[in-house]
PDB file of N, CA and C in Angstrom:
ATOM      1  N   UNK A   1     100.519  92.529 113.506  1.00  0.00           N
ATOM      2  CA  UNK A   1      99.446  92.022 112.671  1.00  0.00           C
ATOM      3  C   UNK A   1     100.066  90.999 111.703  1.00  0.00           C
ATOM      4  N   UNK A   2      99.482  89.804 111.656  1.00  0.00           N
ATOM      5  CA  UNK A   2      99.817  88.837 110.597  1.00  0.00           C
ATOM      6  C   UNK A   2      99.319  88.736 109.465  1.00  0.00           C
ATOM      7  N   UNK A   3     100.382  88.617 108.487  1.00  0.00           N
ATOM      8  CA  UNK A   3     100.044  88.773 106.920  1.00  0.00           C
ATOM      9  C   UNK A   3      98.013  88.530 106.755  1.00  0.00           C
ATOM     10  N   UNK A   4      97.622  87.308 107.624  1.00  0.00           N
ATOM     11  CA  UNK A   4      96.090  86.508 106.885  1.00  0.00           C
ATOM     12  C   UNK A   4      95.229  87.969 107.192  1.00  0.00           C
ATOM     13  N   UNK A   5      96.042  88.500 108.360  1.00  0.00           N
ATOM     14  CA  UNK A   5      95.060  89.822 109.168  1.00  0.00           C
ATOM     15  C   UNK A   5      95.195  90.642 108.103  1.00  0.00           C
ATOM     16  N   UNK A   6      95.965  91.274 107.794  1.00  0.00           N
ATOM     17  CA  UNK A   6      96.707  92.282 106.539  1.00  0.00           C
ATOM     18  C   UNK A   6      96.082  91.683 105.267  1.00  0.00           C
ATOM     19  N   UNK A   7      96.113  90.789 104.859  1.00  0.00           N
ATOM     20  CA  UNK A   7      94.930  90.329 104.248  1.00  0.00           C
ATOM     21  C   UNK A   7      93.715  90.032 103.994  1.00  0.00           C
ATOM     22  N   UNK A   8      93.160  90.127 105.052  1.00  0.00           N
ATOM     23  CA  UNK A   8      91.238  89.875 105.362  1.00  0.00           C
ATOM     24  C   UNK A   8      91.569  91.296 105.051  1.00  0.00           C
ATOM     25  N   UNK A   9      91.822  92.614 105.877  1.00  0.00           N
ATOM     26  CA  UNK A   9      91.494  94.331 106.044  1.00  0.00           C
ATOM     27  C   UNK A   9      91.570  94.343 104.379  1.00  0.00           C
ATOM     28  N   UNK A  10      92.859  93.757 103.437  1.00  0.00           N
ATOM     29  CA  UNK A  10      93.006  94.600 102.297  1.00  0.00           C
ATOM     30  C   UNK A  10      91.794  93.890 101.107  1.00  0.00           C
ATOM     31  N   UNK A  11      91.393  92.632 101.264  1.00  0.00           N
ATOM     32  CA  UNK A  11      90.875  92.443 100.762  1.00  0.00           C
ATOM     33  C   UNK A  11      89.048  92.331 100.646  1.00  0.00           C
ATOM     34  N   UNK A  12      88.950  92.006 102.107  1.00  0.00           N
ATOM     35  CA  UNK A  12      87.546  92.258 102.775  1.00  0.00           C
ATOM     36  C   UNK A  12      86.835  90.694 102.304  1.00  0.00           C
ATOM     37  N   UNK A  13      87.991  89.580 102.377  1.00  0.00           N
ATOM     38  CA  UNK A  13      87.389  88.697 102.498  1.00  0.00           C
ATOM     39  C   UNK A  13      87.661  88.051 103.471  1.00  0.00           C
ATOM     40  N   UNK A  14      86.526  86.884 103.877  1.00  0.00           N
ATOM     41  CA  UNK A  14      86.134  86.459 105.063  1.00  0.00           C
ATOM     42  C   UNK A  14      87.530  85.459 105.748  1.00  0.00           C
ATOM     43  N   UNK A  15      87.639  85.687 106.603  1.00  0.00           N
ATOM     44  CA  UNK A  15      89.062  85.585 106.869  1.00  0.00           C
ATOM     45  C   UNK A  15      88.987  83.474 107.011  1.00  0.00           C
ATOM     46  N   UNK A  16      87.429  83.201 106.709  1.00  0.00           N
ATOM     47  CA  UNK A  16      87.131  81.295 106.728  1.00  0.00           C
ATOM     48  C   UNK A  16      87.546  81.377 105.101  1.00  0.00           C
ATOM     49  N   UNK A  17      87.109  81.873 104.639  1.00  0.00           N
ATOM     50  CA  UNK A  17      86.893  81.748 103.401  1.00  0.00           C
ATOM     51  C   UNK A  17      89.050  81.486 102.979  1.00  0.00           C
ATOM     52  N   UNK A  18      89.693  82.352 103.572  1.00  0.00           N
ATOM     53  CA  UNK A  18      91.009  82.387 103.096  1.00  0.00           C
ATOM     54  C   UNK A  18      91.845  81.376 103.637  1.00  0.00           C
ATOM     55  N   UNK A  19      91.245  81.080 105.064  1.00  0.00           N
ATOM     56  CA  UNK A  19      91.583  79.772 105.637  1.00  0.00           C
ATOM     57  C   UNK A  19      91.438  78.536 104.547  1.00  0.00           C
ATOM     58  N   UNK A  20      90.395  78.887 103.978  1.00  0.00           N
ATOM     59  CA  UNK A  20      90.133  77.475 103.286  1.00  0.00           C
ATOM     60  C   UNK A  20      90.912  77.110 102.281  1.00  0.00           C
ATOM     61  N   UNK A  21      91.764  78.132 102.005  1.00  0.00           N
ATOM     62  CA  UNK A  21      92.878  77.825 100.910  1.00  0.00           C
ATOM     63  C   UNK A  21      93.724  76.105 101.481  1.00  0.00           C
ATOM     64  N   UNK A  22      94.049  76.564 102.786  1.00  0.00           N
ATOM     65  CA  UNK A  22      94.929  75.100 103.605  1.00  0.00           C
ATOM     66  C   UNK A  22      95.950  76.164 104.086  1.00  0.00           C
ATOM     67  N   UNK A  23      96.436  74.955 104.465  1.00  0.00           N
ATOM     68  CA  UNK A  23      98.174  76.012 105.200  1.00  0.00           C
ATOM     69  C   UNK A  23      99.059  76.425 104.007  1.00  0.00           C
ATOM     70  N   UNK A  24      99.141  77.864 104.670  1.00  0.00           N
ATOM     71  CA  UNK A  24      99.802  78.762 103.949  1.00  0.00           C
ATOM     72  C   UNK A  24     101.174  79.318 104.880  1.00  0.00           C
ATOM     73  N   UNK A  25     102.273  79.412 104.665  1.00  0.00           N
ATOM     74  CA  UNK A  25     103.412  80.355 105.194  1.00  0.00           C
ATOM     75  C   UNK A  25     102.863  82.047 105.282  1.00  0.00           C
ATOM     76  N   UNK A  26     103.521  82.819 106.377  1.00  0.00           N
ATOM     77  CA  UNK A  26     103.208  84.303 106.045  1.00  0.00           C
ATOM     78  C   UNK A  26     103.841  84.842 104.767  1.00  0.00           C
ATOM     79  N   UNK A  27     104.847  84.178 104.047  1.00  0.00           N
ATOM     80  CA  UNK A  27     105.846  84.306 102.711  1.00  0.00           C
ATOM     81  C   UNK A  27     104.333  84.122 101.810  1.00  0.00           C
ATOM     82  N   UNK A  28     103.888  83.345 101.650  1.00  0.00           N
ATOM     83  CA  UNK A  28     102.350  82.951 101.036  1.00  0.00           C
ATOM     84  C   UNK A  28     101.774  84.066 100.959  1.00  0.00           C
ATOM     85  N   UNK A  29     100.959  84.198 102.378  1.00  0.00           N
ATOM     86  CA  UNK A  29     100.338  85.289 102.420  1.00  0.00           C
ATOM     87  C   UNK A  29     100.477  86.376 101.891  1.00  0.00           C
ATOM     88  N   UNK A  30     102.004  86.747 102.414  1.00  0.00           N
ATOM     89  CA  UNK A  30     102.466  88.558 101.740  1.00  0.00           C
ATOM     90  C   UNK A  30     101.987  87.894 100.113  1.00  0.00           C
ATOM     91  N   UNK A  31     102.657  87.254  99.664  1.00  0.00           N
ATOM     92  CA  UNK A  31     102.598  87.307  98.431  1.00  0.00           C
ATOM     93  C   UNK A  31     101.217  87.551  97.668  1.00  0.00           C
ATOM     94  N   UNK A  32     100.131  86.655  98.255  1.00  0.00           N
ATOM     95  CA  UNK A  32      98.357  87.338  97.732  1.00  0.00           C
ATOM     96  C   UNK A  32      98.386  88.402  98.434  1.00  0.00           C
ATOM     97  N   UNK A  33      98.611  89.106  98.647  1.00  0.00           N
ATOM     98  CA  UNK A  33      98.586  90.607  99.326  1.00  0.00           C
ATOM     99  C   UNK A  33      98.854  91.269  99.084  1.00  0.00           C
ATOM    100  N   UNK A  34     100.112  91.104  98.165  1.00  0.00           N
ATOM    101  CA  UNK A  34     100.752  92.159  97.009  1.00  0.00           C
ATOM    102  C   UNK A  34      99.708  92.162  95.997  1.00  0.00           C
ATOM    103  N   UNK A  35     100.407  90.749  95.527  1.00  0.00           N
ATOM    104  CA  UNK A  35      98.765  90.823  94.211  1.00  0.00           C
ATOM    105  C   UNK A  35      97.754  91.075  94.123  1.00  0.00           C
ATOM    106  N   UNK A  36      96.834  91.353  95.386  1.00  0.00           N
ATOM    107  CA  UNK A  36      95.552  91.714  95.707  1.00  0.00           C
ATOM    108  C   UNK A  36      95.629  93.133  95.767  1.00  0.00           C
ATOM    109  N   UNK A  37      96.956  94.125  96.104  1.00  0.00           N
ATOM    110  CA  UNK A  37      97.189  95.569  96.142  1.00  0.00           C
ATOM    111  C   UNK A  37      97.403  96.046  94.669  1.00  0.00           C
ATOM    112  N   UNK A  38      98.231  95.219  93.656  1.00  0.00           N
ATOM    113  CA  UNK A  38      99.009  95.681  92.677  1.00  0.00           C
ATOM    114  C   UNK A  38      97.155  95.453  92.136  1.00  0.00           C
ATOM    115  N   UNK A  39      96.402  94.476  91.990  1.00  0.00           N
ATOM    116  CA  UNK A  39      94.839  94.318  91.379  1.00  0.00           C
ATOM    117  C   UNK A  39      94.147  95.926  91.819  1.00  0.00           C
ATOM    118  N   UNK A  40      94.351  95.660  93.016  1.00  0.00           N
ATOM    119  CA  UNK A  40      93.609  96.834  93.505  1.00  0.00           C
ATOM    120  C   UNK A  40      93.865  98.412  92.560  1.00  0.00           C
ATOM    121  N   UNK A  41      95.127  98.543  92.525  1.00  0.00           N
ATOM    122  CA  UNK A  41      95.659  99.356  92.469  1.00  0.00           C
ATOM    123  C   UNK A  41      95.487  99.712  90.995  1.00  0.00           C
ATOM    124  N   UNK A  42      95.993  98.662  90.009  1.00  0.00           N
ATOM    125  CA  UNK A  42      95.526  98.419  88.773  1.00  0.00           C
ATOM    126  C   UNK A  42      93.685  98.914  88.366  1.00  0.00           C
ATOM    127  N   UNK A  43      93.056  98.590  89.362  1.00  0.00           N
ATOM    128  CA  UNK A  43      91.553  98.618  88.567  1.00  0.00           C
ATOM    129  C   UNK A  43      90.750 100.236  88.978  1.00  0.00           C
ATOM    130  N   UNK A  44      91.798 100.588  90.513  1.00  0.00           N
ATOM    131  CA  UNK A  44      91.624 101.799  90.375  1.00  0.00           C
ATOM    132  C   UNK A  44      92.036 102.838  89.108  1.00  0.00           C
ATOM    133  N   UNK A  45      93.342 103.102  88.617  1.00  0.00           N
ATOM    134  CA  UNK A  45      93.635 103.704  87.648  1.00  0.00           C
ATOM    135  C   UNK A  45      92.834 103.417  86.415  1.00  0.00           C
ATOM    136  N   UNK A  46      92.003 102.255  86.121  1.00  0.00           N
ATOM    137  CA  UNK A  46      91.363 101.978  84.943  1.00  0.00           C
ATOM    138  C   UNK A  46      90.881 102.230  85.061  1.00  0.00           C
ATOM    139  N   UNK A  47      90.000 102.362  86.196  1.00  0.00           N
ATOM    140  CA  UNK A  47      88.200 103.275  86.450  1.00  0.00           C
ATOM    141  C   UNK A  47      88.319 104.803  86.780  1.00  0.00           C
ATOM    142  N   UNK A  48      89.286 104.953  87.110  1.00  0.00           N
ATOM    143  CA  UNK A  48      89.840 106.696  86.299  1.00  0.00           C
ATOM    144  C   UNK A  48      90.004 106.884  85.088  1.00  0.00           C
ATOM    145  N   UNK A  49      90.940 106.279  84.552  1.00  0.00           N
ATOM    146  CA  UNK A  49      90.871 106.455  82.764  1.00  0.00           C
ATOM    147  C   UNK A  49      89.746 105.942  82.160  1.00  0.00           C
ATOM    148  N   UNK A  50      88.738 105.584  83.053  1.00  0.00           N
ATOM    149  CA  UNK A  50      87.796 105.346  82.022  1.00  0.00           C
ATOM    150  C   UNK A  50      86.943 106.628  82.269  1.00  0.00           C
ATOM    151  N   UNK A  51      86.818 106.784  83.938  1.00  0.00           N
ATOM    152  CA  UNK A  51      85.514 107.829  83.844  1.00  0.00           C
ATOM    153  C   UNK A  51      86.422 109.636  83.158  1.00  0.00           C
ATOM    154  N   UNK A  52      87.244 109.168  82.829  1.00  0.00           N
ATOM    155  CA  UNK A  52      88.138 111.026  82.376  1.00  0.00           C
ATOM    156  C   UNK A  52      87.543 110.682  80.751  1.00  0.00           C
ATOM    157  N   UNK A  53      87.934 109.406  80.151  1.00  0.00           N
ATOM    158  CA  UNK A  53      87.822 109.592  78.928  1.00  0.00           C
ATOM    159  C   UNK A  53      85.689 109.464  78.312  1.00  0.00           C
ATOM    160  N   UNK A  54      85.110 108.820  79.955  1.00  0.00           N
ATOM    161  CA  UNK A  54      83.754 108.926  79.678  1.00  0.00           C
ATOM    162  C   UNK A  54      83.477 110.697  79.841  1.00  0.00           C
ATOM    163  N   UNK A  55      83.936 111.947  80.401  1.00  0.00           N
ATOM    164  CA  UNK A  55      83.742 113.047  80.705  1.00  0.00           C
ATOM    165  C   UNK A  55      84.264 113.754  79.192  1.00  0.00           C
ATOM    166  N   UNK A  56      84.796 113.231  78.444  1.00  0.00           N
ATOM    167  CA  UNK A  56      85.339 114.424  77.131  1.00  0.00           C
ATOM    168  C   UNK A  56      84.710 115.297  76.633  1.00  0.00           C
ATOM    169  N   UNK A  57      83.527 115.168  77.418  1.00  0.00           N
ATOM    170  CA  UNK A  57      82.774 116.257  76.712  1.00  0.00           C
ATOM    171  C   UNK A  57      82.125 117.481  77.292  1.00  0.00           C
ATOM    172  N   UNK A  58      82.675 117.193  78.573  1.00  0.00           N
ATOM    173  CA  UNK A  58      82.952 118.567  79.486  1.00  0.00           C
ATOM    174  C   UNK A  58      83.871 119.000  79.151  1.00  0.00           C
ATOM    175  N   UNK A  59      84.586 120.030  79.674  1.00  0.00           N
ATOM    176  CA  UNK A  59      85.144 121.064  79.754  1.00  0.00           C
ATOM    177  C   UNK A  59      86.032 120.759  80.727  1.00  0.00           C
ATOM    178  N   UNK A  60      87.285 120.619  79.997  1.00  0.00           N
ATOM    179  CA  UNK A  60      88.216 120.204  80.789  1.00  0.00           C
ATOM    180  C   UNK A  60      88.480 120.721  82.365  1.00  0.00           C
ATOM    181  N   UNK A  61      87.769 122.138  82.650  1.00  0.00           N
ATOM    182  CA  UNK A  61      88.397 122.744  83.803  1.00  0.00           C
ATOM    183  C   UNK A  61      87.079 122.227  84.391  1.00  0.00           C
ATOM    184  N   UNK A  62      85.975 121.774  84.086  1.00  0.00           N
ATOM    185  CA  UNK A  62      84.539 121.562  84.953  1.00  0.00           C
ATOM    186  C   UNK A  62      84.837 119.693  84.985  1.00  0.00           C
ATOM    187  N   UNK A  63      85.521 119.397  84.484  1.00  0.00           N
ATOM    188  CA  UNK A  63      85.560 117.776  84.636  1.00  0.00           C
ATOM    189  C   UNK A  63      85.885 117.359  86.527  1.00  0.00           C
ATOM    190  N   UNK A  64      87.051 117.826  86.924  1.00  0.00           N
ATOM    191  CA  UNK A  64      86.461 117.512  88.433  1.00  0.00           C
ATOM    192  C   UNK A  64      85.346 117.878  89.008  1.00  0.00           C
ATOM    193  N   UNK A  65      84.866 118.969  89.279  1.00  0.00           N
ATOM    194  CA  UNK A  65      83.548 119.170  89.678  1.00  0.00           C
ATOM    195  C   UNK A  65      82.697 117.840  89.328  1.00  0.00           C
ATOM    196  N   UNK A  66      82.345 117.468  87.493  1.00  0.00           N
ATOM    197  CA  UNK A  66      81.446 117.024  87.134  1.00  0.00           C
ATOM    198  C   UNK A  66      81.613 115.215  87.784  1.00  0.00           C
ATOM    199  N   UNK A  67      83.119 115.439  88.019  1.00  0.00           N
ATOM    200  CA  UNK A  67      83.779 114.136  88.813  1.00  0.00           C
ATOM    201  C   UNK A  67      82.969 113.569  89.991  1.00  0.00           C
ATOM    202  N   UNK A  68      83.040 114.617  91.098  1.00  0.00           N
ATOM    203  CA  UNK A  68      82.407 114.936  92.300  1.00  0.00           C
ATOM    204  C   UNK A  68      80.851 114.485  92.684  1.00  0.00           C
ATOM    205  N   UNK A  69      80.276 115.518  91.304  1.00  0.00           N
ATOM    206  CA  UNK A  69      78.461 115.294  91.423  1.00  0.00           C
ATOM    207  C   UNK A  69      78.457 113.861  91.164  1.00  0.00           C
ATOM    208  N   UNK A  70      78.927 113.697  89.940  1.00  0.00           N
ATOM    209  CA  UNK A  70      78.574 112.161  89.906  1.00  0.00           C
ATOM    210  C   UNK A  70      79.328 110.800  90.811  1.00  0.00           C
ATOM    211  N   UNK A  71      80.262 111.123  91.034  1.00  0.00           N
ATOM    212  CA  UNK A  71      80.527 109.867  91.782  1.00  0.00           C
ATOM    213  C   UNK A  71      80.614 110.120  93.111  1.00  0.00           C
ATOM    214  N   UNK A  72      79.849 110.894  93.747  1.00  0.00           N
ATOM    215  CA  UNK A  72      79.872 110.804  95.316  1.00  0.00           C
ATOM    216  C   UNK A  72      78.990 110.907  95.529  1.00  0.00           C
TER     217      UNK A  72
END
């Protein structure tokens, strides 16, 4: 699989749309691919610390549960 491929899956954009950047090296590529993981990765942990510190007012041992109902 080539980096643009590894890139459309991680990012879920349209693989014209990334073309349209111009020519890119696979060195290129990896590189938005990291940054698009380390983003990823980053905004997950913030939307955890946000929804733990939006729950403070449960009960610490019912906060997963209350995790669950609401976000699934």
């Amino acid at each position: 699989m080539s980096e643009i491929e590894r890139l459309v899956d991680i990012s879920r954009v349209p693989r014209a749309h990334i073309e349209a950047l111009g020519e890119l090296d696979e060195g290129q590529y990896a590189v938005l691919r990291a940054a698009f993981e380390r983003a990823r990765d980053r905004r997950e942990r913030e939307l955890n610390a946000a929804i733990d510190n939006g729950l403070t007012l449960v009960a610490a041992l019912l906060r997963p549960v209350a995790r669950r109902m609401l976000f699934t």
